[in-house]
C-alpha atoms as a PDB file:
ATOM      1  CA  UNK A   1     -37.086 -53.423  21.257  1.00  0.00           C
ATOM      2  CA  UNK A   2     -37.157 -54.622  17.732  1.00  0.00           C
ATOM      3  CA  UNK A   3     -34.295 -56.886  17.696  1.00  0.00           C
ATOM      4  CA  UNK A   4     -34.797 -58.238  21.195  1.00  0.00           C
ATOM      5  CA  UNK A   5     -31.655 -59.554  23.406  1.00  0.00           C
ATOM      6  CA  UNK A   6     -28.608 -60.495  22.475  1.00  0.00           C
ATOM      7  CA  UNK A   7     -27.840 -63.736  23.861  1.00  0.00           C
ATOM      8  CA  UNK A   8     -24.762 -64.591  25.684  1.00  0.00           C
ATOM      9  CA  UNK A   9     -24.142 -67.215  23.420  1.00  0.00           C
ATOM     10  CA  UNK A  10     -24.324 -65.549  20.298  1.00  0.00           C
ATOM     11  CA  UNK A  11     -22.194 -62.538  21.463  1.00  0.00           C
ATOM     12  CA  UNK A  12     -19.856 -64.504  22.940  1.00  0.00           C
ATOM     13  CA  UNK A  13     -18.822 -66.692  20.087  1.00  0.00           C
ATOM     14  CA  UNK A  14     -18.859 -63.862  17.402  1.00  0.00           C
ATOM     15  CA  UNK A  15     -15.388 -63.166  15.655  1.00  0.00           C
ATOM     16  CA  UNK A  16     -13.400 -60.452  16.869  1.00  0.00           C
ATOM     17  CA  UNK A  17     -14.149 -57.611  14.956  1.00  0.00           C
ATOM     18  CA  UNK A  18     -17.814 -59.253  13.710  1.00  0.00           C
ATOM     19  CA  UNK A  19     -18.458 -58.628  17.044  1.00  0.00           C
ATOM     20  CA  UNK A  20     -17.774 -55.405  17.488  1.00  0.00           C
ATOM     21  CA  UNK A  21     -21.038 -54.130  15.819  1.00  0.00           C
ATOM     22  CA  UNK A  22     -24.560 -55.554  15.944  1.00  0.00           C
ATOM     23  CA  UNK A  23     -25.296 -53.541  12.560  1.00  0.00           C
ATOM     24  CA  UNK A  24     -23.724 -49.885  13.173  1.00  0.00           C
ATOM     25  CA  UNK A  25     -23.206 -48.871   9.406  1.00  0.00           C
ATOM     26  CA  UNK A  26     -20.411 -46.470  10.636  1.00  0.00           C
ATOM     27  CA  UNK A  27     -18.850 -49.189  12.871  1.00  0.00           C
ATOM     28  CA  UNK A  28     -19.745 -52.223  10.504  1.00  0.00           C
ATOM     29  CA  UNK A  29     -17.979 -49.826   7.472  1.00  0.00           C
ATOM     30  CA  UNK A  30     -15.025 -49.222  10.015  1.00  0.00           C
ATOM     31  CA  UNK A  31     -14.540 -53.351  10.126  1.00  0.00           C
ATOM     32  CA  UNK A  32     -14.470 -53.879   6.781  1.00  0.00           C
ATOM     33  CA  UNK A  33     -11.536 -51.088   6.687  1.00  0.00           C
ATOM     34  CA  UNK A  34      -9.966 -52.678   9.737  1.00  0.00           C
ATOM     35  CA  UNK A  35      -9.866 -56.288   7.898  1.00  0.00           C
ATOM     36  CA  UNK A  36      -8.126 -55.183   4.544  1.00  0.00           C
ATOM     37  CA  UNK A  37      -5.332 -53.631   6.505  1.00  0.00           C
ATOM     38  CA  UNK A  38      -5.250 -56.253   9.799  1.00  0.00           C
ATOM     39  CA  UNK A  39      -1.807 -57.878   9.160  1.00  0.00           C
ATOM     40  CA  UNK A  40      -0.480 -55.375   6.537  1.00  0.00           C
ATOM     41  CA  UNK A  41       2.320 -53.939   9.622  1.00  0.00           C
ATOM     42  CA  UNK A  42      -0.053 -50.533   9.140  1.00  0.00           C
ATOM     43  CA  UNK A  43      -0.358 -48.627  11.860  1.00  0.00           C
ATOM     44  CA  UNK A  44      -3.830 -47.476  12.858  1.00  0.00           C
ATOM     45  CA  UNK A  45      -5.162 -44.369  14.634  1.00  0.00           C
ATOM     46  CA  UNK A  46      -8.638 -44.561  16.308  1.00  0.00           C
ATOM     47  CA  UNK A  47     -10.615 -41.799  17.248  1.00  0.00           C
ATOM     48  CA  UNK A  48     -12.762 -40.715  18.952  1.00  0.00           C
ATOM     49  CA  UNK A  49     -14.717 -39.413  22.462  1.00  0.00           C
ATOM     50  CA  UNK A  50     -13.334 -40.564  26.077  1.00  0.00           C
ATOM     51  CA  UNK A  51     -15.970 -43.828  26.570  1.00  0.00           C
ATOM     52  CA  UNK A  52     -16.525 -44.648  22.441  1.00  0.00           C
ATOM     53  CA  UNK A  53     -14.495 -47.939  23.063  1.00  0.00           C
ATOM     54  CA  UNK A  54     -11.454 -47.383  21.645  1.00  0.00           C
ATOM     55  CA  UNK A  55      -9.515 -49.763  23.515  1.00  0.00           C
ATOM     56  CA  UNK A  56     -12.047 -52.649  23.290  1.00  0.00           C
ATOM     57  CA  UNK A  57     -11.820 -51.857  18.957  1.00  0.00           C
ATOM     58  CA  UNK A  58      -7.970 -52.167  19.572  1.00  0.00           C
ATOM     59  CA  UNK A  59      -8.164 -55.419  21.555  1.00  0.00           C
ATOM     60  CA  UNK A  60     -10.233 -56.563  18.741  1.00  0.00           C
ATOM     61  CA  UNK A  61      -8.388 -56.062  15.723  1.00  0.00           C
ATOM     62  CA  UNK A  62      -5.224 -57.143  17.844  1.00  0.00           C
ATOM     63  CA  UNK A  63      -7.164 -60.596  18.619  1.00  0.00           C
ATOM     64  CA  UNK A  64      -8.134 -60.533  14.754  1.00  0.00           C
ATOM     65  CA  UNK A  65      -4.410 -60.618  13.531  1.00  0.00           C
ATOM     66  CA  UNK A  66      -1.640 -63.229  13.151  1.00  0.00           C
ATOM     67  CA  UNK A  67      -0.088 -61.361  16.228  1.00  0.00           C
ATOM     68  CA  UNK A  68      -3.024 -62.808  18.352  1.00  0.00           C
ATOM     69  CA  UNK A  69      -1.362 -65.516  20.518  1.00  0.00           C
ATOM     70  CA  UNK A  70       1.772 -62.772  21.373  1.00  0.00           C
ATOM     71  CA  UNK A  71       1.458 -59.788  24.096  1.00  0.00           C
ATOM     72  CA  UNK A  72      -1.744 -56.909  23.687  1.00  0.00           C
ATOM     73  CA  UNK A  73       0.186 -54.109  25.902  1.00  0.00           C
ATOM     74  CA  UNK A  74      -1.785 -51.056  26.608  1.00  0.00           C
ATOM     75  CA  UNK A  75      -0.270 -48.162  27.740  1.00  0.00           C
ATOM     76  CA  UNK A  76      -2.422 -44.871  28.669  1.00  0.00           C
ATOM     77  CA  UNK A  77       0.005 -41.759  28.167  1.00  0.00           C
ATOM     78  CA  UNK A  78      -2.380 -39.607  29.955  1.00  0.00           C
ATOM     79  CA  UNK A  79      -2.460 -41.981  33.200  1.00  0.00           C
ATOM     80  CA  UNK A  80       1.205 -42.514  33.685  1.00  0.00           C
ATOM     81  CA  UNK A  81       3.577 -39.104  35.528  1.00  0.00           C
ATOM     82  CA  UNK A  82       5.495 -37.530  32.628  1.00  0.00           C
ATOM     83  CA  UNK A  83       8.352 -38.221  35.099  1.00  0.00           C
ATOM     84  CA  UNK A  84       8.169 -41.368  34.357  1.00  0.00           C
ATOM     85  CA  UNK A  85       6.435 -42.396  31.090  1.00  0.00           C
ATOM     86  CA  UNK A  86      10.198 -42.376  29.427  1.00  0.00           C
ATOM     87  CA  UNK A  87      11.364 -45.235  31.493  1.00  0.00           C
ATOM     88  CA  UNK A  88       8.067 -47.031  31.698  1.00  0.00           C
ATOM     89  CA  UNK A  89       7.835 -46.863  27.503  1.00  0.00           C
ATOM     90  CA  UNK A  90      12.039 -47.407  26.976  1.00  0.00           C
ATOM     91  CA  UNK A  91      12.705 -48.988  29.734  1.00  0.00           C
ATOM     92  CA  UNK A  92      16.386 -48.870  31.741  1.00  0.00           C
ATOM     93  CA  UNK A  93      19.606 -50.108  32.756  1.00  0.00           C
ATOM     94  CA  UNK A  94      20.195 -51.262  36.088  1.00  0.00           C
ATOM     95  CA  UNK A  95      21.718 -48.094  38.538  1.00  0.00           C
ATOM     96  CA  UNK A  96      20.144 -45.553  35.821  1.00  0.00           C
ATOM     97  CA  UNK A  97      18.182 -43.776  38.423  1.00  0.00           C
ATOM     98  CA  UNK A  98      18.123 -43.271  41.804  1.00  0.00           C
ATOM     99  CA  UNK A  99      15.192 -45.857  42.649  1.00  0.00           C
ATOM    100  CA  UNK A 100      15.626 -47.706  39.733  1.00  0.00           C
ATOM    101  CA  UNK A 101      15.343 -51.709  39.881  1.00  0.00           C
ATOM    102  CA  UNK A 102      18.696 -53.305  40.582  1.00  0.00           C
ATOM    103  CA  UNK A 103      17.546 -55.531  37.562  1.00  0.00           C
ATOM    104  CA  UNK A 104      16.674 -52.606  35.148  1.00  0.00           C
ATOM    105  CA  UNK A 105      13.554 -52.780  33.840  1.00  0.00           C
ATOM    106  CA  UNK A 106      12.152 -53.837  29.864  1.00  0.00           C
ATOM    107  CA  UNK A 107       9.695 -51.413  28.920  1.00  0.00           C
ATOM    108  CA  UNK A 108       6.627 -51.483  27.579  1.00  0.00           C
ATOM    109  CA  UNK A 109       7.336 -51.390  24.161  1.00  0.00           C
ATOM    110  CA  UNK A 110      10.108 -53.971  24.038  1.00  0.00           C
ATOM    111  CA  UNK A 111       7.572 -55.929  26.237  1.00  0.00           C
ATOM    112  CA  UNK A 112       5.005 -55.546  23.039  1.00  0.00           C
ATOM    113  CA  UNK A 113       7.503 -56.683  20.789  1.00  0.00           C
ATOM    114  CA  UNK A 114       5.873 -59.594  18.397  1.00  0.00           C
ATOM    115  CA  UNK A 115       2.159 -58.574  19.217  1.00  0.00           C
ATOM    116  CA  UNK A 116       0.445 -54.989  19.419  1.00  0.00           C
ATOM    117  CA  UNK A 117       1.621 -52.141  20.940  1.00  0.00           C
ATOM    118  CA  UNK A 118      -1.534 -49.959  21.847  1.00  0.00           C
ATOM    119  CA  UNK A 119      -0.546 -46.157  22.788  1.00  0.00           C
ATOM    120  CA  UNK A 120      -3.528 -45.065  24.270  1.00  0.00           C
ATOM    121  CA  UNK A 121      -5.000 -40.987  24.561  1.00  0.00           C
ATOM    122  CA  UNK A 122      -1.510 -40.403  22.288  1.00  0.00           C
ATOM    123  CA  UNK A 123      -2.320 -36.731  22.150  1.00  0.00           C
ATOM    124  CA  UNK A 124      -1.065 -36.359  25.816  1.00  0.00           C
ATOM    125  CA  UNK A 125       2.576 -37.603  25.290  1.00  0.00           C
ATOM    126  CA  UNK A 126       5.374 -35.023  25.941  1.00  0.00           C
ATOM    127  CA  UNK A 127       6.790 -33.641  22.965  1.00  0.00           C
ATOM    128  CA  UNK A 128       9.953 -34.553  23.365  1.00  0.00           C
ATOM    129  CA  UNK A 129       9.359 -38.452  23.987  1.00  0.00           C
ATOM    130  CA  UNK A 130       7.332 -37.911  20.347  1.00  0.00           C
ATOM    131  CA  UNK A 131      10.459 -37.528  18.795  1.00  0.00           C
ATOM    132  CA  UNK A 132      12.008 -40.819  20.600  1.00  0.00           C
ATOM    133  CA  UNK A 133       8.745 -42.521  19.539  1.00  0.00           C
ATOM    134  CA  UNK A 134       9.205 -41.366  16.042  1.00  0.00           C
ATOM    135  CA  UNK A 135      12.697 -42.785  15.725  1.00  0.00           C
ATOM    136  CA  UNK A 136      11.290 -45.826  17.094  1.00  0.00           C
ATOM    137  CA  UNK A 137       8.872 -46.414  14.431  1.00  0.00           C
ATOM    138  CA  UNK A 138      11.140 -45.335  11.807  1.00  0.00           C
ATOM    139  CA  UNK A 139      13.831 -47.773  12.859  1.00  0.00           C
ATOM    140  CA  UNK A 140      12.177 -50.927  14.890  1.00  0.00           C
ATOM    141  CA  UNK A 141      14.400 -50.551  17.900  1.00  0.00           C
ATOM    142  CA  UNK A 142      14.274 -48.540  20.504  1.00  0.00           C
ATOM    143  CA  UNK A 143      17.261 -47.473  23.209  1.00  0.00           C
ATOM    144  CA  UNK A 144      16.625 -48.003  26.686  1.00  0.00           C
ATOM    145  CA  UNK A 145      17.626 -45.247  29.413  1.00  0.00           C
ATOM    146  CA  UNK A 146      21.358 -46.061  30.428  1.00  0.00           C
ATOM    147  CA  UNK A 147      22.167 -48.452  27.518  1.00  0.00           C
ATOM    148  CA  UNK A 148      24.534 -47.673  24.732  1.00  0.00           C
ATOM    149  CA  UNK A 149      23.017 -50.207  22.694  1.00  0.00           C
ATOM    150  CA  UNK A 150      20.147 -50.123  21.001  1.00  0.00           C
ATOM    151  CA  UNK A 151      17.137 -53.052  20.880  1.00  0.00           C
ATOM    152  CA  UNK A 152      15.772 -54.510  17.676  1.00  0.00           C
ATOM    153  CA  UNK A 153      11.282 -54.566  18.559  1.00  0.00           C
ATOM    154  CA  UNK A 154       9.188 -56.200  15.994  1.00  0.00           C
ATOM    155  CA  UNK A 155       6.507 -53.540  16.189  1.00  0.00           C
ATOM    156  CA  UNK A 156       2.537 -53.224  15.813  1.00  0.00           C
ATOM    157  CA  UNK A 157       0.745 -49.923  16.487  1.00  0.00           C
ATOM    158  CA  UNK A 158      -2.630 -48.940  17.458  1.00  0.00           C
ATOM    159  CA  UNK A 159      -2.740 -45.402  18.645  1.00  0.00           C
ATOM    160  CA  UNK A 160      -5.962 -43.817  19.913  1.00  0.00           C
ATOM    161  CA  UNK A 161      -6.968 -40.285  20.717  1.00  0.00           C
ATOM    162  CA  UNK A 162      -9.971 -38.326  21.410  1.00  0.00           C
ATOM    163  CA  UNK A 163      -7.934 -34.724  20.831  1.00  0.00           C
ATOM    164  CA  UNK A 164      -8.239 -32.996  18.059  1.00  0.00           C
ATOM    165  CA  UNK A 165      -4.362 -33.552  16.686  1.00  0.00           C
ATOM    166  CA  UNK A 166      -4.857 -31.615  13.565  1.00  0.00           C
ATOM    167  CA  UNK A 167      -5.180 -28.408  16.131  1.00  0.00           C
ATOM    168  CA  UNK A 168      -2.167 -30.057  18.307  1.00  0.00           C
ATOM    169  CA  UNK A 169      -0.126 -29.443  15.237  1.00  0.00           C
ATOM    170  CA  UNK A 170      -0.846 -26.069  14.559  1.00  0.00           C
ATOM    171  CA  UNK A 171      -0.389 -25.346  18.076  1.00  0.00           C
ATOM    172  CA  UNK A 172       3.229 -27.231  18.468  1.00  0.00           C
ATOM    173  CA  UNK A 173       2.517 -29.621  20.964  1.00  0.00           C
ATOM    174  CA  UNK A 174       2.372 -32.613  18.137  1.00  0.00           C
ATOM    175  CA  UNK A 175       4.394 -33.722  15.517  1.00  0.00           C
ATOM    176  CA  UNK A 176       3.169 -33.683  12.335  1.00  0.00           C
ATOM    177  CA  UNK A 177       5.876 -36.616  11.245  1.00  0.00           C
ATOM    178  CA  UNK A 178       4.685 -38.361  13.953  1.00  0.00           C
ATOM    179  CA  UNK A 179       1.120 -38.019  13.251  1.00  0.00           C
ATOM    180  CA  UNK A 180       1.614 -38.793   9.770  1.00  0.00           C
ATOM    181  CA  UNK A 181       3.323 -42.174  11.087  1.00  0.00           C
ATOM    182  CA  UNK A 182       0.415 -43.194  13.136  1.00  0.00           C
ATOM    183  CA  UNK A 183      -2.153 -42.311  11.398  1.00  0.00           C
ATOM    184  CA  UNK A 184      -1.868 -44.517   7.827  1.00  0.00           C
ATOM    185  CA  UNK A 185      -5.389 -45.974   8.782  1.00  0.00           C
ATOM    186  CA  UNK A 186      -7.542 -43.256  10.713  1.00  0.00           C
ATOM    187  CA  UNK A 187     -10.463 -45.090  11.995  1.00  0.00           C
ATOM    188  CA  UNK A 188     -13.491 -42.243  14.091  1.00  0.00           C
ATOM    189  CA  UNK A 189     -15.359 -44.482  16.592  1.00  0.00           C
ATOM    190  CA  UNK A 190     -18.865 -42.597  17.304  1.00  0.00           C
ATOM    191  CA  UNK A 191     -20.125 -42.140  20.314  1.00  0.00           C
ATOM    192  CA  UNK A 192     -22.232 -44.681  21.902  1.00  0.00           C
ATOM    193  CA  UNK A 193     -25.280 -42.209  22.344  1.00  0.00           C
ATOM    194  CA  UNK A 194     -24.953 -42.318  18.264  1.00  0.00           C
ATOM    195  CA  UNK A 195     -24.508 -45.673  17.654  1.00  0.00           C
ATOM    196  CA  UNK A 196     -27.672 -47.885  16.153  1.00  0.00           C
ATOM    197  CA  UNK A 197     -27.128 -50.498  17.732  1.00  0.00           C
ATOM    198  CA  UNK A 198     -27.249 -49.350  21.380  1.00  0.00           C
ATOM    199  CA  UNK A 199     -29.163 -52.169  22.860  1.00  0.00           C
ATOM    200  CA  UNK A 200     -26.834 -54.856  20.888  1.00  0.00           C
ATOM    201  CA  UNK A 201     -23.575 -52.898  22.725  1.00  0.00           C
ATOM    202  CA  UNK A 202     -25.483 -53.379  25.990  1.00  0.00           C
ATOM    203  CA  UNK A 203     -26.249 -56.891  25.893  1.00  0.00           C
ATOM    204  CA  UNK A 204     -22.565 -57.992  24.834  1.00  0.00           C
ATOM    205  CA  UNK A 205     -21.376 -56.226  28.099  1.00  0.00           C
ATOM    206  CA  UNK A 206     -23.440 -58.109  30.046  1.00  0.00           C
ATOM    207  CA  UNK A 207     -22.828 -61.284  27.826  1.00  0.00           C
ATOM    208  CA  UNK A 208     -19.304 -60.796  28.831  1.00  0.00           C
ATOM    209  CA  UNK A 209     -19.443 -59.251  32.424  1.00  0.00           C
ATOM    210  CA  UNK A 210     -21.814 -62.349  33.317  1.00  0.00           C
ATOM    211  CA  UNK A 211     -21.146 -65.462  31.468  1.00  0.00           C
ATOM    212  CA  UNK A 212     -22.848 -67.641  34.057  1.00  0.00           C
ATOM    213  CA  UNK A 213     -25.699 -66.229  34.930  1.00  0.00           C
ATOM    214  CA  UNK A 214     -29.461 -65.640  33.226  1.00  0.00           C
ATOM    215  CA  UNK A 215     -29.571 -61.627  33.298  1.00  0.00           C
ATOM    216  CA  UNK A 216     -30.897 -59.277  30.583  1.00  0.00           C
ATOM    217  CA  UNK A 217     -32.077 -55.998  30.461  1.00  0.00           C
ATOM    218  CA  UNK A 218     -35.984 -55.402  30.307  1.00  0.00           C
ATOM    219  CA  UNK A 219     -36.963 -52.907  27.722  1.00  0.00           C
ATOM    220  CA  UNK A 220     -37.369 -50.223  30.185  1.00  0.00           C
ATOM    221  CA  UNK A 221     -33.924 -50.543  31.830  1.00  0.00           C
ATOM    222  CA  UNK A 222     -32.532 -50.460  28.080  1.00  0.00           C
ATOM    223  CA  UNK A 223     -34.304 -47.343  27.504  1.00  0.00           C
ATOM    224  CA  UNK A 224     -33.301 -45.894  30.656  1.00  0.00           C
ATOM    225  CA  UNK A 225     -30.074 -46.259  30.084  1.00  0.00           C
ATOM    226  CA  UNK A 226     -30.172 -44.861  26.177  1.00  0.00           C
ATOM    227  CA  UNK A 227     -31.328 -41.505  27.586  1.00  0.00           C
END
């Protein structure tokens, strides 16, 4: 262990994207990407394997920006029914559906509107809500199911994958447009088995899982859990 424990302190009070690595070149090389482009309304694509941390980099550059104080909404298109990720992303009018909300319902992206909009595992969504996305993007408002009228968003987007989209392309099931919209800042997150600073990754989980309490990992547990 040549750089010994991180303390809770230290990794606690880092800045936002400082602390995302504890000297990873490919990570530290990623920041210095991430903070040129952090308020420049450029949308950002991160990939990389199921685990890598894509949502905590997200969070992160989200918490890094002006946007900071307004909504972080995550939204995993892989986790929610394709029956329903329409009216969870575009949200509805009251009486659209049968079980609908008598109130209607804003979705998630109007609900992001002002702050960050993070589209997580994008590479699942249908194809056909793509092209609803991509009009989205395009135009900064967004129609919800039911309405006739559309509704102005003040949008931020972080997508993340850990498909291969290039091969989604060439197979149809993505849109290259919409790719090509997402993806202005492509940002590959390594793997954490490839990352060299595995024990400083370690210690600011347990830095932040246990604020209050005097734990750290011996050099044997570290290792353990490296291999």
């Amino acid at each position: 262990d040549r750089a010994g424990p991180v303390k809770a302190e230290s990794a606690t009070h880092l800045s936002p994207l400082a602390g995302l690595t504890g000297g990873d070149p490919v990570i530290a090389r990623a920041v210095r990407v991430i903070e040129k482009v952090v308020d420049q309304k450029i949308n950002i694509l991160l990939q990389g394997e199921t685990g890598a941390g894509k949502e905590v980099f997200a969070r992160a550059i989200h918490a890094a920006s002006a946007r900071s104080d307004k909504p972080f909404v995550a939204v995993n298109c892989a986790a929610i029914p394709e029956s329903l990720i329409e009216s969870e992303l575009f949200g509805y009018k009251p009486g659209t559906f049968t079980g609908a909300r008598t109130k209607g319902m804003r979705g998630l992206i109007a609900q992001s509107s002002g702050g960050t909009l993070f589209l997580d595992e994008i590479g699942d969504m249908p194809v056909h809500l793509q092209t609803r996305l991509l009009r989205v993007l395009s135009e900064h408002e967004l129609m919800p199911l039911g309405s006739d009228q559309p509704v102005k968003v003040d949008l931020n987007v972080i997508a993340a994958t850990h498909q291969d989209i290039e091969t989604q392309i060439e197979n149809g099931t993505f849109r290259e447009d919409l790719f090509f919209r997402l993806s202005a800042v492509k940002i590959a997150i390594p793997p954490l088995r490839e990352r060299a600073d595995f024990r400083f990754v370690l210690d600011r989980i347990l830095a932040t899982e246990c604020v209050d309490c005097e734990v750290h990992f011996s050099p044997e547990a570290a290792a353990a859990l490296q291999a």
